[in-house]
N, C-alpha and C. Protein backbone atom coordinates (compact mmCIF):
# COMPACT_ATOMS: atom_id res chain seq x y z
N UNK A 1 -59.65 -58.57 -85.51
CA UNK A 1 -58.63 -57.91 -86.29
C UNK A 1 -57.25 -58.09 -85.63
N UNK A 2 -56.92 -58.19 -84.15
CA UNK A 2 -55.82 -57.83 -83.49
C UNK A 2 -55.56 -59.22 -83.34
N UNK A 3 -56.61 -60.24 -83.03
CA UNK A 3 -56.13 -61.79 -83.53
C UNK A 3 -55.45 -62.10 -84.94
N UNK A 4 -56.17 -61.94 -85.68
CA UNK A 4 -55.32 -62.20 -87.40
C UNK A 4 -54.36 -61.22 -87.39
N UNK A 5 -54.00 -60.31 -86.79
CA UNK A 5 -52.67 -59.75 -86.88
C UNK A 5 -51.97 -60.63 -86.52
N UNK A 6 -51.74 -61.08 -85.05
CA UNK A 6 -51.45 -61.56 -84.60
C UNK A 6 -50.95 -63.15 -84.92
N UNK A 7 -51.76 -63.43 -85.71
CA UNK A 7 -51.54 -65.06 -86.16
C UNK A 7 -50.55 -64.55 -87.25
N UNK A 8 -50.95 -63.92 -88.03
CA UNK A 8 -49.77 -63.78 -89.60
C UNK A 8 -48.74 -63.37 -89.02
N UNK A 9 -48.12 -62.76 -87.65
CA UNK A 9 -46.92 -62.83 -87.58
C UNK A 9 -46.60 -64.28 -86.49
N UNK A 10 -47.37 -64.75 -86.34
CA UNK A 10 -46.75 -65.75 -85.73
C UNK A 10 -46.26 -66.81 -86.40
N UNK A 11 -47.07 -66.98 -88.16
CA UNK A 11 -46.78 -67.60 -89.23
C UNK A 11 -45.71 -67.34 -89.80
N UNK A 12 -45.17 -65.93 -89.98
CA UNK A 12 -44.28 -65.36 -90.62
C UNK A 12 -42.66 -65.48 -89.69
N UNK A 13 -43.10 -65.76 -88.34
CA UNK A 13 -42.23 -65.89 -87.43
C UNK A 13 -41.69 -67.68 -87.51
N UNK A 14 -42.75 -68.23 -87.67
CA UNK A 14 -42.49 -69.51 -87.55
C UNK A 14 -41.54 -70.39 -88.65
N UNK A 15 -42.41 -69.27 -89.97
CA UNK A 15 -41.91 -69.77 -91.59
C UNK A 15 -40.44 -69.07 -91.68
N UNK A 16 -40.27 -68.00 -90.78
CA UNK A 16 -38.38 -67.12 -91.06
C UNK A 16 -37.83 -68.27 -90.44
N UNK A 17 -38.20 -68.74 -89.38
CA UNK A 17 -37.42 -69.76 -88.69
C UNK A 17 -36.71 -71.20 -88.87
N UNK A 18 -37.16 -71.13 -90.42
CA UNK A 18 -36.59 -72.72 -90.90
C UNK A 18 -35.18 -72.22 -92.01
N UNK A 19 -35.50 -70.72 -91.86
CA UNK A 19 -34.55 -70.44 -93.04
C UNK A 19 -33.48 -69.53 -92.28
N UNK A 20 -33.29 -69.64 -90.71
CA UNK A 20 -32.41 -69.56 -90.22
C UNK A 20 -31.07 -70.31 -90.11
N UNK A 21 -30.01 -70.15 -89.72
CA UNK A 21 -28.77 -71.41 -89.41
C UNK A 21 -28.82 -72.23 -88.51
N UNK A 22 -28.73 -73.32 -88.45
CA UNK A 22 -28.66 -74.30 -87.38
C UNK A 22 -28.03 -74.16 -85.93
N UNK A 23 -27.14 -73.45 -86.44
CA UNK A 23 -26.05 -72.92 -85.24
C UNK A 23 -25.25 -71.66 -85.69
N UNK A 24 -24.57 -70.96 -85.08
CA UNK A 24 -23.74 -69.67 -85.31
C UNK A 24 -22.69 -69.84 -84.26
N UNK A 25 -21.83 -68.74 -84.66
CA UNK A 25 -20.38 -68.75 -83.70
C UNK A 25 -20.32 -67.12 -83.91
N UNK A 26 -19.76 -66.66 -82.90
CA UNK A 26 -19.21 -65.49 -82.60
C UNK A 26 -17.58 -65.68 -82.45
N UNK A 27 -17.08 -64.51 -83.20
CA UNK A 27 -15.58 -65.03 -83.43
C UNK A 27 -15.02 -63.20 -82.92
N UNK A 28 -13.75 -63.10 -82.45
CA UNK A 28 -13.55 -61.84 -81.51
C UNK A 28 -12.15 -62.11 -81.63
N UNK A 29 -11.13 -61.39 -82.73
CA UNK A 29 -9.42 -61.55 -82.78
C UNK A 29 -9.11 -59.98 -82.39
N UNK A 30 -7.93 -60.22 -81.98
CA UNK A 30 -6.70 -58.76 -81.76
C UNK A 30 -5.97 -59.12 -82.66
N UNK A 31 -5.03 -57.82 -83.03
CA UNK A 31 -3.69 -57.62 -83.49
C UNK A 31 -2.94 -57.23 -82.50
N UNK A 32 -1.80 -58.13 -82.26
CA UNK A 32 -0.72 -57.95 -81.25
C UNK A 32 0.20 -57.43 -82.01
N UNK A 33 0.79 -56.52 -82.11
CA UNK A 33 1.35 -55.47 -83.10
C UNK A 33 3.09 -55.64 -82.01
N UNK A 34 3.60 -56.58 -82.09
CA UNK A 34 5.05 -56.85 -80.97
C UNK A 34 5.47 -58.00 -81.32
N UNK A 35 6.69 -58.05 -81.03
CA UNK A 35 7.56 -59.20 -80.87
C UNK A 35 7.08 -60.87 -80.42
N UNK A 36 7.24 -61.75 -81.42
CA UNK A 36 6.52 -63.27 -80.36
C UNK A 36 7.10 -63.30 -78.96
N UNK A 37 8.09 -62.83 -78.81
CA UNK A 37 9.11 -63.18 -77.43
C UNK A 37 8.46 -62.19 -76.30
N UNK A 38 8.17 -60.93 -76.51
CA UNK A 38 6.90 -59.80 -75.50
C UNK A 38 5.59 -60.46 -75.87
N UNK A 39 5.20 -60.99 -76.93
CA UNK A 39 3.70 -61.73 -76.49
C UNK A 39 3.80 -62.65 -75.59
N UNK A 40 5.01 -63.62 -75.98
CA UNK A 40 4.66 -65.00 -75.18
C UNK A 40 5.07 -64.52 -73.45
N UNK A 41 5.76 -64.06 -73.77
CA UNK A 41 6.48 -63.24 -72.14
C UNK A 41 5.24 -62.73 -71.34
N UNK A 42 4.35 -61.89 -71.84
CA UNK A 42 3.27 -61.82 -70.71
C UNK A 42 2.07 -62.84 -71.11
N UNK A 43 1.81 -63.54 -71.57
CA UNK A 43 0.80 -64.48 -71.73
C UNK A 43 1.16 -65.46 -70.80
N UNK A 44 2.59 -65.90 -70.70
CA UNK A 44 3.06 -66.96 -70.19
C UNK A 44 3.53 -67.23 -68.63
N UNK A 45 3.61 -65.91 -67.84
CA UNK A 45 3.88 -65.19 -66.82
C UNK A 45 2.88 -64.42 -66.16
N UNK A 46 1.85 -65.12 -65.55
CA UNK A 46 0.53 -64.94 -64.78
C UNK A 46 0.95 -63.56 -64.26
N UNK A 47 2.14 -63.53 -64.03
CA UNK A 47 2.26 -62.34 -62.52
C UNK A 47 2.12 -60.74 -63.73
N UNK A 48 2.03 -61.19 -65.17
CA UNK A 48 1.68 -60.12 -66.19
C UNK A 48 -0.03 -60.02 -66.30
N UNK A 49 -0.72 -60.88 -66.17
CA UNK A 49 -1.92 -61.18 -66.16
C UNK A 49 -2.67 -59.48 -65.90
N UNK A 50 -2.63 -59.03 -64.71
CA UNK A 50 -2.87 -57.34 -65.26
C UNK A 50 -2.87 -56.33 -65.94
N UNK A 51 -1.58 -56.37 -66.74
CA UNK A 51 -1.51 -55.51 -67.64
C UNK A 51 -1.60 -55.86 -69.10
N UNK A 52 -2.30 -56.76 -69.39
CA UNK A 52 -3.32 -57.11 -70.59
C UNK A 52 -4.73 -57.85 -70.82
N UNK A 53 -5.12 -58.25 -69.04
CA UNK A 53 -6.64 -58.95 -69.41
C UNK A 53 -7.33 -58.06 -69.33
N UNK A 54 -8.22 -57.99 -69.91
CA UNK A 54 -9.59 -56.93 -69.82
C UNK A 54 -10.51 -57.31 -68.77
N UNK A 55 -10.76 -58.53 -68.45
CA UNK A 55 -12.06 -58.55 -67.98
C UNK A 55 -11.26 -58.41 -66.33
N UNK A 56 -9.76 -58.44 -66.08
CA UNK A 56 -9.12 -57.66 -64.70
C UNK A 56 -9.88 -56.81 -64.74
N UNK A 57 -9.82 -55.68 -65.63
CA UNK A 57 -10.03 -54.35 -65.86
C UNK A 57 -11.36 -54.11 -65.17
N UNK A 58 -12.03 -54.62 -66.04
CA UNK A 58 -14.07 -54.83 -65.77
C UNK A 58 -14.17 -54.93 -64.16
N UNK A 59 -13.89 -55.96 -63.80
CA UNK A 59 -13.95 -56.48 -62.31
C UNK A 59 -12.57 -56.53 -61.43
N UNK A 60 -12.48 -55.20 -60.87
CA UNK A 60 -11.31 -54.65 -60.53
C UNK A 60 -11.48 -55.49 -58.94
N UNK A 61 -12.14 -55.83 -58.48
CA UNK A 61 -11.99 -56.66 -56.85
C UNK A 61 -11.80 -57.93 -57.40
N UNK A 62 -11.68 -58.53 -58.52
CA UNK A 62 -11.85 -59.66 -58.66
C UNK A 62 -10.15 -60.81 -58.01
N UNK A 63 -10.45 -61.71 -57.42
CA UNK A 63 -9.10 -62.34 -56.44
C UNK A 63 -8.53 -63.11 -57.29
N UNK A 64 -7.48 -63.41 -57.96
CA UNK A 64 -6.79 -64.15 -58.52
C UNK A 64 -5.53 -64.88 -58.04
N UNK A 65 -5.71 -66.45 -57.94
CA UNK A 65 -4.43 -66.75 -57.35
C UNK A 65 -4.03 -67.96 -58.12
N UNK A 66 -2.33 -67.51 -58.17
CA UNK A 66 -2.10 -68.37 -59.48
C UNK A 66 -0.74 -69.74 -58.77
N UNK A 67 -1.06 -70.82 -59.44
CA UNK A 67 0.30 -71.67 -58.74
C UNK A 67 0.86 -71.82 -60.03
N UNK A 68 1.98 -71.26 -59.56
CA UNK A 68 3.00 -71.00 -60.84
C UNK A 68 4.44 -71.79 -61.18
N UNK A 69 4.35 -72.04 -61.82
CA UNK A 69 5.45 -72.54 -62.78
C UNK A 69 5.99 -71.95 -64.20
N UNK A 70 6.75 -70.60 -63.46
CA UNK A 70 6.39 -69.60 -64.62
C UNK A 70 7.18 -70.64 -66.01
N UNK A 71 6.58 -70.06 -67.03
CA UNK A 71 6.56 -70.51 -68.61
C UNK A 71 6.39 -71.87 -68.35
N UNK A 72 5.42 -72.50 -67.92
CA UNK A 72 5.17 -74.28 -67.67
C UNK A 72 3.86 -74.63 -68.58
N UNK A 73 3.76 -75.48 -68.40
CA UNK A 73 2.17 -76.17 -68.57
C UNK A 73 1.69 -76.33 -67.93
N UNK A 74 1.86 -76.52 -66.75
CA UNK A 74 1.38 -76.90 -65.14
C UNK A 74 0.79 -75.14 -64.84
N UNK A 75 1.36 -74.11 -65.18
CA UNK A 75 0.82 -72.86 -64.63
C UNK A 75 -0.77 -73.30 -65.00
N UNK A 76 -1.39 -72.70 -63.09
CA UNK A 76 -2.58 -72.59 -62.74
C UNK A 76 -3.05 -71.22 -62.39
N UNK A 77 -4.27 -71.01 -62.97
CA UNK A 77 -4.99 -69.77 -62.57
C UNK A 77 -6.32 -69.51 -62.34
N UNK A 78 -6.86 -69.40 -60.99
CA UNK A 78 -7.97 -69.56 -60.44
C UNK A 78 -8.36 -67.99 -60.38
N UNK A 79 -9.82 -67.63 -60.71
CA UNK A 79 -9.97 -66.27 -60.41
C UNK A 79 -11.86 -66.59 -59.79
N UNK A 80 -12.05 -65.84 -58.48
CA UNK A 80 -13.83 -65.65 -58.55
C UNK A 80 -13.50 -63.90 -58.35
N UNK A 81 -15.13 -63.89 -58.78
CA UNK A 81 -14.88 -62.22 -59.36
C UNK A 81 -16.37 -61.56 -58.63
N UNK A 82 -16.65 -60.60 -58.43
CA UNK A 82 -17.77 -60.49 -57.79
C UNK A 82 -19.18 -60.12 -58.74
N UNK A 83 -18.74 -60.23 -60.23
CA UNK A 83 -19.86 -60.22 -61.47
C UNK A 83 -20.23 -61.30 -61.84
N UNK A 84 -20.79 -62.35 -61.73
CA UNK A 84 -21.43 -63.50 -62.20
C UNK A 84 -21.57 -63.32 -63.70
N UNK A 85 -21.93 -62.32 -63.88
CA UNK A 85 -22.74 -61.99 -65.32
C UNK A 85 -21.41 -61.91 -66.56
N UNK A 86 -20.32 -61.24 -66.00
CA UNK A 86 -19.45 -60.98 -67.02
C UNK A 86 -18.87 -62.10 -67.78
N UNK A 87 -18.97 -63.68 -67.46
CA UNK A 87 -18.65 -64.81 -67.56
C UNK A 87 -20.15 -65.31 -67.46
N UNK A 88 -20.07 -66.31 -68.67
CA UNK A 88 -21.73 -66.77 -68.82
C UNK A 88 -21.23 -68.24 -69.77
């Protein structure tokens, strides 16, 4: 009995599985409710990098060191953090 249970959901598991999606995406937006010139101003200016990343927040020992060229393309930002997990 606990075998043929067992099989009809493994059938039923197998047969949901073709009528799943091939692939999926997870999608995650804000509303920046400010000026483009205060968005781009701390996005663009590492040394702001605190007072809007979250995952700072999460992993508060985490070391960040940035070689800067403030408002560049060249700005670099290296961070190790002591959560492995929060980044996957």
């Amino acid at each position: 009995m606990l075998f043929s249970i067992m099989a009809i959901l493994a059938i039923v598991f197998l047969a949901g599985s073709f009528f799943l999606p091939k692939s999926y995406s997870v999608k995650r937006t804000t509303l920046m409710d400010a000026p483009d010139a205060i968005i781009y101003n701390n996005i663009a200016n590492f040394n702001n990098f605190y007072q809007w990343n979250l995952w700072a927040k999460m992993e508060a020992l985490v070391k960040v060191n940035f070689q800067e060229h403030r408002y560049s393309q060249t700005t670099h930002m290296n961070a190790k953090g002591q959560k492995p997990d929060l980044v996957k």
